[in-house]
N, C-alpha and C. Protein backbone atom coordinates (compact mmCIF):
# COMPACT_ATOMS: atom_id res chain seq x y z
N UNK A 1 -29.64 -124.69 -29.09
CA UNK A 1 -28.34 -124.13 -29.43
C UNK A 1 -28.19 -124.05 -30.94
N UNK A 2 -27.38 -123.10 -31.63
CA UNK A 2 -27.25 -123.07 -33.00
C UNK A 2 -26.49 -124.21 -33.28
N UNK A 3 -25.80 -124.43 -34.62
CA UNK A 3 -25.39 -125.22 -34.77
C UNK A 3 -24.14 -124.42 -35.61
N UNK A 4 -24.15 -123.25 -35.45
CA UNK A 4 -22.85 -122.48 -35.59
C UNK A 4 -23.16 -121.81 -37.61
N UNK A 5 -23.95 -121.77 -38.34
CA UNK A 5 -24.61 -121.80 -39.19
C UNK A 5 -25.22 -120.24 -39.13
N UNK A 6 -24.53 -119.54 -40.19
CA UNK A 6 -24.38 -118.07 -40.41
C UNK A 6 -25.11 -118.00 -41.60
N UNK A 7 -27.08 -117.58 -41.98
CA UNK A 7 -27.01 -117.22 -42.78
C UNK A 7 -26.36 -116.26 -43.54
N UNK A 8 -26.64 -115.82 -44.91
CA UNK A 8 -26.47 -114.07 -44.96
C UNK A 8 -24.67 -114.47 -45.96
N UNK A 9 -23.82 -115.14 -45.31
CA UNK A 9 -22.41 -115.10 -46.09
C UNK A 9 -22.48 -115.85 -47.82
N UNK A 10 -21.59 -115.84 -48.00
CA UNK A 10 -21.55 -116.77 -49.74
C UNK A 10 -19.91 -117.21 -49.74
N UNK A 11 -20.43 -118.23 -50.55
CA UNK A 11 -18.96 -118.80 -50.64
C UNK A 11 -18.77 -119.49 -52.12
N UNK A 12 -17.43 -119.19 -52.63
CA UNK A 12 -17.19 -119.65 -54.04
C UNK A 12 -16.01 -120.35 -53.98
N UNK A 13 -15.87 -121.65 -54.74
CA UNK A 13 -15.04 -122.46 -54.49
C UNK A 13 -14.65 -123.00 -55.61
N UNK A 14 -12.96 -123.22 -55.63
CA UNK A 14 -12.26 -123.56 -56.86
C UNK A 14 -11.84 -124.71 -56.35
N UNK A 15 -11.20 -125.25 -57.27
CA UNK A 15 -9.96 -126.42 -56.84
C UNK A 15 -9.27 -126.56 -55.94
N UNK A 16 -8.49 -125.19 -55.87
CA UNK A 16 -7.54 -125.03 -54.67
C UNK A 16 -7.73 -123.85 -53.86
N UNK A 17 -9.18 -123.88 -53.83
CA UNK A 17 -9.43 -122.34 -53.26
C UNK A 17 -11.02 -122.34 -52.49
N UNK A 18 -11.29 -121.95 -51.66
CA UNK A 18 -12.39 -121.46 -50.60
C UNK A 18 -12.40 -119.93 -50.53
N UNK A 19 -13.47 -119.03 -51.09
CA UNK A 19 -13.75 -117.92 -51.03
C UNK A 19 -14.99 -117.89 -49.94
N UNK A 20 -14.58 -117.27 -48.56
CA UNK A 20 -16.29 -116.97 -48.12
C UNK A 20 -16.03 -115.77 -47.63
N UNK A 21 -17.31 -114.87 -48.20
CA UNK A 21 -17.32 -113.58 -47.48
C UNK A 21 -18.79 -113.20 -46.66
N UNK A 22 -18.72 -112.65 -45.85
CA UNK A 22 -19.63 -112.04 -45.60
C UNK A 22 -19.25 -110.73 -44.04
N UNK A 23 -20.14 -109.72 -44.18
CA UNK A 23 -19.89 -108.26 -43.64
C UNK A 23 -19.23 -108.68 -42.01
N UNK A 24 -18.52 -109.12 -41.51
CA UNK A 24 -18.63 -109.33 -40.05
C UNK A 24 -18.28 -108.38 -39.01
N UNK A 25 -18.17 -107.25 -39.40
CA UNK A 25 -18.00 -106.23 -39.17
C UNK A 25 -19.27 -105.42 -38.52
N UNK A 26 -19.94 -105.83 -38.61
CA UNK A 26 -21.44 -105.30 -39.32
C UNK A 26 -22.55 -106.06 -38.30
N UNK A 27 -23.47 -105.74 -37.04
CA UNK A 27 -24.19 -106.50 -36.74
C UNK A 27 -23.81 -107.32 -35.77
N UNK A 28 -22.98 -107.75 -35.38
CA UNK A 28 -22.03 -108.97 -34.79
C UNK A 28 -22.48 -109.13 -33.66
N UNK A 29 -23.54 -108.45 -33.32
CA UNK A 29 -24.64 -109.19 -31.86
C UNK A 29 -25.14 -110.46 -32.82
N UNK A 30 -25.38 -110.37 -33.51
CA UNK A 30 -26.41 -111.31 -34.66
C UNK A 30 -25.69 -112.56 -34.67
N UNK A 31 -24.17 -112.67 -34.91
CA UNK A 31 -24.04 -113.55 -35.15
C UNK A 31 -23.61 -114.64 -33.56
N UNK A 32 -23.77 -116.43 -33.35
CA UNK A 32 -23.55 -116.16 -32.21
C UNK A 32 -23.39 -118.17 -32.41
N UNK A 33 -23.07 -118.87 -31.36
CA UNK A 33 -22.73 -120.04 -31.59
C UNK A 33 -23.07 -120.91 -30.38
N UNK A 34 -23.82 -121.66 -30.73
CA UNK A 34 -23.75 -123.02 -29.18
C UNK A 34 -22.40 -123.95 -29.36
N UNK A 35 -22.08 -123.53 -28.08
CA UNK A 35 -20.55 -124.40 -27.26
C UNK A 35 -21.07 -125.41 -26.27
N UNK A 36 -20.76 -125.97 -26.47
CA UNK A 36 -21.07 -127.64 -25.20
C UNK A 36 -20.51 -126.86 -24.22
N UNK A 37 -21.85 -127.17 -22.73
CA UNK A 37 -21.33 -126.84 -21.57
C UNK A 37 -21.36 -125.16 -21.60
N UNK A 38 -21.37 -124.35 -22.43
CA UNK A 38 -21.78 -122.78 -22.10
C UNK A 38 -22.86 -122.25 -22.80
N UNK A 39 -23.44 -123.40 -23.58
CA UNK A 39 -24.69 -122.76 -24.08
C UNK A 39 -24.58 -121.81 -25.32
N UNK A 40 -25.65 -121.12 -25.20
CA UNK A 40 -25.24 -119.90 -26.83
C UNK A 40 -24.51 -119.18 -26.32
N UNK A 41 -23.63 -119.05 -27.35
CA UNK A 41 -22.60 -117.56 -27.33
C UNK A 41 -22.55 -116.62 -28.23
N UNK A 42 -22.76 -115.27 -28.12
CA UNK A 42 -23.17 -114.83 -28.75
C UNK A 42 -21.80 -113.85 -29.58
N UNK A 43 -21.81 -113.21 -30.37
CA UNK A 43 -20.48 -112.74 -30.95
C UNK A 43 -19.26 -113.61 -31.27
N UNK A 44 -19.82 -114.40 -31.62
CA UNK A 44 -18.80 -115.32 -32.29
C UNK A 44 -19.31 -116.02 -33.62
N UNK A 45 -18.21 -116.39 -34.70
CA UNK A 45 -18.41 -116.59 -35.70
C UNK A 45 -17.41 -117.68 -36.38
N UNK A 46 -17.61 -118.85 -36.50
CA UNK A 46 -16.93 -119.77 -37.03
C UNK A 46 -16.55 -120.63 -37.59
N UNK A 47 -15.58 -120.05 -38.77
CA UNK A 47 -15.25 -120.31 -39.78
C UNK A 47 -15.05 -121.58 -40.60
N UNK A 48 -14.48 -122.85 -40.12
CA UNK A 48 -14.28 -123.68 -40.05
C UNK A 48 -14.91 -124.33 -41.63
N UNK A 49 -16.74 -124.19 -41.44
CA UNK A 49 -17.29 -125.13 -42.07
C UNK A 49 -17.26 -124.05 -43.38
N UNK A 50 -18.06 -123.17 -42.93
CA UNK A 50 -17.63 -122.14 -44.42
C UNK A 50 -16.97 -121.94 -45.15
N UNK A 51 -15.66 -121.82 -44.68
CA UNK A 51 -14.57 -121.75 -45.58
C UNK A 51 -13.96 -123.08 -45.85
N UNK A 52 -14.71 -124.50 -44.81
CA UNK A 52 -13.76 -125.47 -45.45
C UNK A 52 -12.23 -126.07 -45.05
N UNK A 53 -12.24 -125.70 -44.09
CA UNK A 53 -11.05 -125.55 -43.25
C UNK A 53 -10.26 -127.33 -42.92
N UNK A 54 -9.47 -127.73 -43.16
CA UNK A 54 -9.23 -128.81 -42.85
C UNK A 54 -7.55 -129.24 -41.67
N UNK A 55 -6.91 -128.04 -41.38
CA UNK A 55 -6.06 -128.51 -40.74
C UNK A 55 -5.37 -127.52 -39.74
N UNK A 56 -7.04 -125.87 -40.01
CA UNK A 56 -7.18 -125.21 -38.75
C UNK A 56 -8.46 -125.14 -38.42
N UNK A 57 -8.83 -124.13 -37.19
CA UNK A 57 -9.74 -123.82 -36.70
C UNK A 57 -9.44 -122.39 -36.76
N UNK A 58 -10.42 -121.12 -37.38
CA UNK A 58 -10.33 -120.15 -37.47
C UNK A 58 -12.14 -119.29 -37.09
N UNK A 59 -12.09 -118.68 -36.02
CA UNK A 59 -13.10 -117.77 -35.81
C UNK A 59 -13.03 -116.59 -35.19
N UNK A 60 -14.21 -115.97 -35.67
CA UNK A 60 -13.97 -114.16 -35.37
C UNK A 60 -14.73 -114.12 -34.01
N UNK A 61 -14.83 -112.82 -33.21
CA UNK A 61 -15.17 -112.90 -32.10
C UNK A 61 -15.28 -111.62 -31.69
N UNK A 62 -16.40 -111.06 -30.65
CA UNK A 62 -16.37 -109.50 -30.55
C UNK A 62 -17.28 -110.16 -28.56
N UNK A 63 -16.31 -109.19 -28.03
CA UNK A 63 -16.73 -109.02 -26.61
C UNK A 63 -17.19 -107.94 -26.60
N UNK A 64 -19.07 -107.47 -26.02
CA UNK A 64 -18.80 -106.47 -25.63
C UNK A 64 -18.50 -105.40 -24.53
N UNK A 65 -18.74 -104.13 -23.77
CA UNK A 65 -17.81 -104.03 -22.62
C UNK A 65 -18.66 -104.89 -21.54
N UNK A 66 -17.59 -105.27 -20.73
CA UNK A 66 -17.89 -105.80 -19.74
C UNK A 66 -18.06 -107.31 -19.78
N UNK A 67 -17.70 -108.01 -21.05
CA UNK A 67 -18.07 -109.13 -20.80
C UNK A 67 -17.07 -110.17 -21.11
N UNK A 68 -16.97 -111.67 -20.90
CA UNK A 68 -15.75 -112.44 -20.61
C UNK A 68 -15.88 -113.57 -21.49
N UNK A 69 -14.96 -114.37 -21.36
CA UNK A 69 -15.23 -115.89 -21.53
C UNK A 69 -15.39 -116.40 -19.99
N UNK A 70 -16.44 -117.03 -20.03
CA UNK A 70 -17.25 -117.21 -18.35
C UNK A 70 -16.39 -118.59 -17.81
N UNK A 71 -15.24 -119.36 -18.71
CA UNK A 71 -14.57 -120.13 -17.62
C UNK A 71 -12.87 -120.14 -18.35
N UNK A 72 -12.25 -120.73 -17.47
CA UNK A 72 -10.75 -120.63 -17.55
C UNK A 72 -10.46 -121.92 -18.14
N UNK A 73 -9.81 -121.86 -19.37
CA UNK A 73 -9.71 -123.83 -19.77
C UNK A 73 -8.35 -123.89 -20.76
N UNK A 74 -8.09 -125.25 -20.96
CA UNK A 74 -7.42 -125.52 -21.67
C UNK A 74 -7.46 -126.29 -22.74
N UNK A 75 -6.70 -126.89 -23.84
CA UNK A 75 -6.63 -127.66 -24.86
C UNK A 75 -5.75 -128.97 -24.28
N UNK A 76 -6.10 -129.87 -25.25
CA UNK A 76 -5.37 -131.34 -25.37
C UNK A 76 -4.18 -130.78 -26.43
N UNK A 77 -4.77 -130.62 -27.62
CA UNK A 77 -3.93 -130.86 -28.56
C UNK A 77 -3.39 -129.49 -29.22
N UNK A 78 -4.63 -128.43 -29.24
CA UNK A 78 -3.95 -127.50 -30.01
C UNK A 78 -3.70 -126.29 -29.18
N UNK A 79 -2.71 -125.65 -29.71
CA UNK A 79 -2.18 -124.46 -29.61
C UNK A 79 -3.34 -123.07 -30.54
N UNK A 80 -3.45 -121.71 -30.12
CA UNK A 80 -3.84 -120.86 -30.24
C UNK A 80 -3.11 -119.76 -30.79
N UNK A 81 -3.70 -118.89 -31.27
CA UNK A 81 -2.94 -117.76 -32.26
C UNK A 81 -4.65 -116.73 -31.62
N UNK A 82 -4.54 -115.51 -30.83
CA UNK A 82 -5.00 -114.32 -31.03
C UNK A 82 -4.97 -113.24 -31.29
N UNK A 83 -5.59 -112.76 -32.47
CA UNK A 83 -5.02 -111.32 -32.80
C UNK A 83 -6.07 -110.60 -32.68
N UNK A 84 -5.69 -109.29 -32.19
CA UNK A 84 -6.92 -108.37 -31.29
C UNK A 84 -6.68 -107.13 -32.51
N UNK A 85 -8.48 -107.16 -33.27
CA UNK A 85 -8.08 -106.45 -34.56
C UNK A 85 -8.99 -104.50 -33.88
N UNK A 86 -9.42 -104.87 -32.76
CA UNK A 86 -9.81 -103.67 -32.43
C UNK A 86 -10.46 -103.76 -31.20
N UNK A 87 -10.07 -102.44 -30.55
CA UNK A 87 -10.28 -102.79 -28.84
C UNK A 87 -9.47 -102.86 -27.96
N UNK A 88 -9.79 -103.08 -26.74
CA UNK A 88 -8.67 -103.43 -26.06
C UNK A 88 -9.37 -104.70 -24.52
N UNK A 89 -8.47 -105.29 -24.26
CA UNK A 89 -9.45 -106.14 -23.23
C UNK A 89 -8.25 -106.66 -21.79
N UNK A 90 -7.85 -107.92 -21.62
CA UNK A 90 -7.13 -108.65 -21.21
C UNK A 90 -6.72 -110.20 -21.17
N UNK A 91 -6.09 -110.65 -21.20
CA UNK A 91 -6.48 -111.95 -21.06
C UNK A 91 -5.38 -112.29 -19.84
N UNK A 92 -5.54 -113.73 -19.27
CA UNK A 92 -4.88 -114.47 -18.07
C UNK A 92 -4.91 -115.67 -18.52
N UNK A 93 -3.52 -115.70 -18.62
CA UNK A 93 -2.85 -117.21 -19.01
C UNK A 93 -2.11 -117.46 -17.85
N UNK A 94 -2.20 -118.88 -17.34
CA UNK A 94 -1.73 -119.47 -16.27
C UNK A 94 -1.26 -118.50 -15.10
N UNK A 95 -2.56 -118.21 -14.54
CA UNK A 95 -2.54 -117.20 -13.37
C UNK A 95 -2.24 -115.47 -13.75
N UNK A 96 -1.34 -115.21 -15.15
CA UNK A 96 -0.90 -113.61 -15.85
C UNK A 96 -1.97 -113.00 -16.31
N UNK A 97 -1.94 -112.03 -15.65
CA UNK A 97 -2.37 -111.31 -16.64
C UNK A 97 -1.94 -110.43 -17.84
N UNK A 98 -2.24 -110.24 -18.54
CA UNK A 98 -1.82 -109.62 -19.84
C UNK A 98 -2.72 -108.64 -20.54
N UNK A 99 -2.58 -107.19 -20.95
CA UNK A 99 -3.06 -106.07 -21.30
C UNK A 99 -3.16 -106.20 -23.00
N UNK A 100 -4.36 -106.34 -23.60
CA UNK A 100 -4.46 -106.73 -25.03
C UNK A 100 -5.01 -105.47 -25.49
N UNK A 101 -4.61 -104.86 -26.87
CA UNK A 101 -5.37 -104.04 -27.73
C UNK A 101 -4.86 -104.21 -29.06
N UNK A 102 -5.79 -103.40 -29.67
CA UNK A 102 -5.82 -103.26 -31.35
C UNK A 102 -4.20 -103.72 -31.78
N UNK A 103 -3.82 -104.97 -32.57
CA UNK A 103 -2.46 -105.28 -33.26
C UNK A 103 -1.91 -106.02 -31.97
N UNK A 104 -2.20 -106.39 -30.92
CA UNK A 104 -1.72 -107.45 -30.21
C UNK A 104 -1.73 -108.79 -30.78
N UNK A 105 -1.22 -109.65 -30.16
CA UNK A 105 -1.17 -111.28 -31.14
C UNK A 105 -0.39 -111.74 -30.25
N UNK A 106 -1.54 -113.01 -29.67
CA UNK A 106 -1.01 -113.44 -28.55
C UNK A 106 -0.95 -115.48 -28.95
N UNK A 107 -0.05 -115.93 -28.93
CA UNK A 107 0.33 -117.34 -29.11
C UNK A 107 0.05 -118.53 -27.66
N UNK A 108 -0.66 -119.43 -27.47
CA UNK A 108 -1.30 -120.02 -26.40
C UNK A 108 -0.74 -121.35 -26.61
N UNK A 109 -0.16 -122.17 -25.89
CA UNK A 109 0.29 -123.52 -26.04
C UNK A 109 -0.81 -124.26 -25.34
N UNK A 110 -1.03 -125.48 -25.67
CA UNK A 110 -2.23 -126.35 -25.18
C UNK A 110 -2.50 -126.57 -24.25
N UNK A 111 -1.56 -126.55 -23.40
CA UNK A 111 -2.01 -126.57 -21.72
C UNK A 111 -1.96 -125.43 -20.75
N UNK A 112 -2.13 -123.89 -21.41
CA UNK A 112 -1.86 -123.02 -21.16
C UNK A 112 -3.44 -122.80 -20.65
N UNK A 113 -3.72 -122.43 -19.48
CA UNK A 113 -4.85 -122.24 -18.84
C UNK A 113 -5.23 -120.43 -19.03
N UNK A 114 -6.34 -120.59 -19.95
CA UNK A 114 -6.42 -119.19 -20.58
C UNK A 114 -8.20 -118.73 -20.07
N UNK A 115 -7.97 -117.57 -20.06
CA UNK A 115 -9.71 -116.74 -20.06
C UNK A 115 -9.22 -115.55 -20.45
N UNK A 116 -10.05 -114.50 -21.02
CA UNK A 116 -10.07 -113.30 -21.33
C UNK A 116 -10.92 -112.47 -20.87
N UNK A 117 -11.21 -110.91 -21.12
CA UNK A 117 -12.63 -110.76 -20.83
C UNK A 117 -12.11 -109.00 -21.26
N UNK A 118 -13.33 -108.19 -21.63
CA UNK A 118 -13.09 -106.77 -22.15
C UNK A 118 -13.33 -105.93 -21.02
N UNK A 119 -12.85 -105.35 -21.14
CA UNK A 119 -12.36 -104.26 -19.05
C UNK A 119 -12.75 -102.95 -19.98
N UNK A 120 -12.63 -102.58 -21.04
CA UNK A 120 -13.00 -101.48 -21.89
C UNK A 120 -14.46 -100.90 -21.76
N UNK A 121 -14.84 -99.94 -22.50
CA UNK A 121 -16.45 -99.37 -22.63
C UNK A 121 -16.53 -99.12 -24.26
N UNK A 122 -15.62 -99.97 -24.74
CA UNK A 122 -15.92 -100.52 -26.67
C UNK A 122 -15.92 -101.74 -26.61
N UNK A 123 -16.58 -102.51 -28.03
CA UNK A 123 -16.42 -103.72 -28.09
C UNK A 123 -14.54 -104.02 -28.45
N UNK A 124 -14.67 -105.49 -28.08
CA UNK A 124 -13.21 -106.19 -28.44
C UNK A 124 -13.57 -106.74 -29.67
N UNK A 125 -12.52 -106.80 -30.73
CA UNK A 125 -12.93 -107.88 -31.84
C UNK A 125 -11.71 -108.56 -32.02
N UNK A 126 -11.79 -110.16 -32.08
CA UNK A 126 -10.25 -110.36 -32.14
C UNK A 126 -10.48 -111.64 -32.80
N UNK A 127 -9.58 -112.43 -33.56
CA UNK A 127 -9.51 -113.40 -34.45
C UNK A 127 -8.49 -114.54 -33.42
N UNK A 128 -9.40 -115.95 -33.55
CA UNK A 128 -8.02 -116.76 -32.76
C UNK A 128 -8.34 -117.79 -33.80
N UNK A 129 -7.11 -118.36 -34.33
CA UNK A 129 -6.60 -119.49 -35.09
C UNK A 129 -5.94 -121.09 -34.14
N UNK A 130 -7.00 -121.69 -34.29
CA UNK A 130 -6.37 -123.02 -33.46
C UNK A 130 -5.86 -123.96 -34.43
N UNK A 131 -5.02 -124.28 -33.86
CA UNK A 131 -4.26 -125.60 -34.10
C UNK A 131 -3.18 -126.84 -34.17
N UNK A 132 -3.16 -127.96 -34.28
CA UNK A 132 -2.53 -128.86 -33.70
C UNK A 132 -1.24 -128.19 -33.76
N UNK A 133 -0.45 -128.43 -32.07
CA UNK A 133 1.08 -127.50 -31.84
C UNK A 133 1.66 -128.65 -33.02
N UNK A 134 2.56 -127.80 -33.23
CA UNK A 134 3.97 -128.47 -33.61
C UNK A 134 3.45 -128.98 -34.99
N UNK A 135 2.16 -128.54 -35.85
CA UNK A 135 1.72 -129.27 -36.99
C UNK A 135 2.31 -128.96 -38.28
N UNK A 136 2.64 -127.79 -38.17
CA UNK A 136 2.95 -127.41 -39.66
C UNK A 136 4.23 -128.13 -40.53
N UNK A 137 4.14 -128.50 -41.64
CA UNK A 137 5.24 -129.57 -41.90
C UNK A 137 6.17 -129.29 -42.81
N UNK A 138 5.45 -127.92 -42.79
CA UNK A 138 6.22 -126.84 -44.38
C UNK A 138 5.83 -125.14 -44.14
N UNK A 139 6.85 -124.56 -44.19
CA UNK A 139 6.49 -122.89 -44.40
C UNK A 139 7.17 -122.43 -45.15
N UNK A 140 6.48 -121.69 -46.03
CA UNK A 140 7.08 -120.67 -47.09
C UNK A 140 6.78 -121.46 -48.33
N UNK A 141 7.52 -121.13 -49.28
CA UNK A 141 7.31 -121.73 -50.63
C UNK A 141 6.97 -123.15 -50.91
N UNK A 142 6.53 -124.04 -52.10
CA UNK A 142 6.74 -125.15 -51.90
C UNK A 142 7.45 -125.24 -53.19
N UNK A 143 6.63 -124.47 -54.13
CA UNK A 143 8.06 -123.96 -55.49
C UNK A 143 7.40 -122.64 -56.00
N UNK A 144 8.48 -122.37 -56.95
CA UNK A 144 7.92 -121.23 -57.58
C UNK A 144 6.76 -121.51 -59.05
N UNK A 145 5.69 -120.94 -59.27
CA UNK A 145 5.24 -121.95 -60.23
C UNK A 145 5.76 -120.45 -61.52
N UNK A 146 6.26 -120.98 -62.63
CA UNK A 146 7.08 -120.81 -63.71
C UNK A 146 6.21 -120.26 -64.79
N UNK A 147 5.67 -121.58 -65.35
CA UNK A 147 4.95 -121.90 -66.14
C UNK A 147 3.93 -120.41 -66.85
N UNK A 148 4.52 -119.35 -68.00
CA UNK A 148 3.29 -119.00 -68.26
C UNK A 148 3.85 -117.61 -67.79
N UNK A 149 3.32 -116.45 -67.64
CA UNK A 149 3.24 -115.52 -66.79
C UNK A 149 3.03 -114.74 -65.74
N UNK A 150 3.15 -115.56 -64.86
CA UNK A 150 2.70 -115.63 -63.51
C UNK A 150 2.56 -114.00 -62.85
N UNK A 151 3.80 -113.68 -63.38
CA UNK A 151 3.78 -112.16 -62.58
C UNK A 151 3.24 -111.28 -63.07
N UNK A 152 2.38 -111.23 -64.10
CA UNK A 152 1.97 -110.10 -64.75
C UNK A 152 1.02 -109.14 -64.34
N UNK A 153 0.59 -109.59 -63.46
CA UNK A 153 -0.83 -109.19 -62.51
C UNK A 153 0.16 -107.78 -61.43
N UNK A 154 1.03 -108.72 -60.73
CA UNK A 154 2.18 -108.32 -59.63
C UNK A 154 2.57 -106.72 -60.13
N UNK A 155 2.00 -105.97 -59.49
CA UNK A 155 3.16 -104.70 -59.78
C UNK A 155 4.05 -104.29 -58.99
């Protein structure tokens, strides 16, 4: 099994900052991940260690037609965020089904018994963001920083 380890990307890193890029757009049979219990998976890409991630889980993902997440499961702790950036597929949360395409964004609570799978004859590509429900402890500003010319860049 991989160990989830994407040659090929780069990453540049500041103080308060994690830059990683690489084409994912591009190839995305290539990229692919061992999951405990399903073995390699292929079209998936995740982010986590690359970018450094410490209080989400963020990875990209491309189904292509005809194919699923091969079991129905749930979380302990975290909650889910999917946004379907092209394609169209379905997913079934606790018995629903639900009709997903391009600009959908679908929110999953932890014990929400979820599978998906692409019913289309294009690939799906869709981004899901995990993490602990109820975590966030601050949104929006924390101040404005002042200092200097901040806006000058801003048009």
């Amino acid at each position: 099994m991989s160990d989830g380890k994407v040659t090929g990307g780069k990453t540049k890193c500041g103080s308060n900052f994690t830059l990683y890029e690489r084409e994912i757009y591009k190839n995305w049979e290539d990229h692919s991940r061992g999951i405990p219990g399903l073995g390699e998976m292929h079209g998936r890409h995740f982010l986590k260690e690359m970018a450094g991630f410490t209080g989400c889980a963020i990875s990209i993902h491309s189904l292509p037609p005809g194919a699923g997440m091969p079991i129905r499961h749930a979380h302990e702790k975290n909650e889910e965020v999917y946004i379907v950036i092209q394609g169209q597929g379905q997913m079934q949360i606790d018995g629903e089904i639900l009709d997903v395409r391009e600009g959908s964004i679908v929110r999953v609570l932890p014990d929400g018994q979820r599978a998906w799978r692409n019913n289309s004859t294009e690939p799906l590509l869709y981004i899901v963001a995990q993490m602990k429900e109820s975590s966030p402890s601050q949104y929006g500003l924390r101040k404005e920083i002042t200092s200097g010319n901040g806006r000058d860049w801003i048009n």
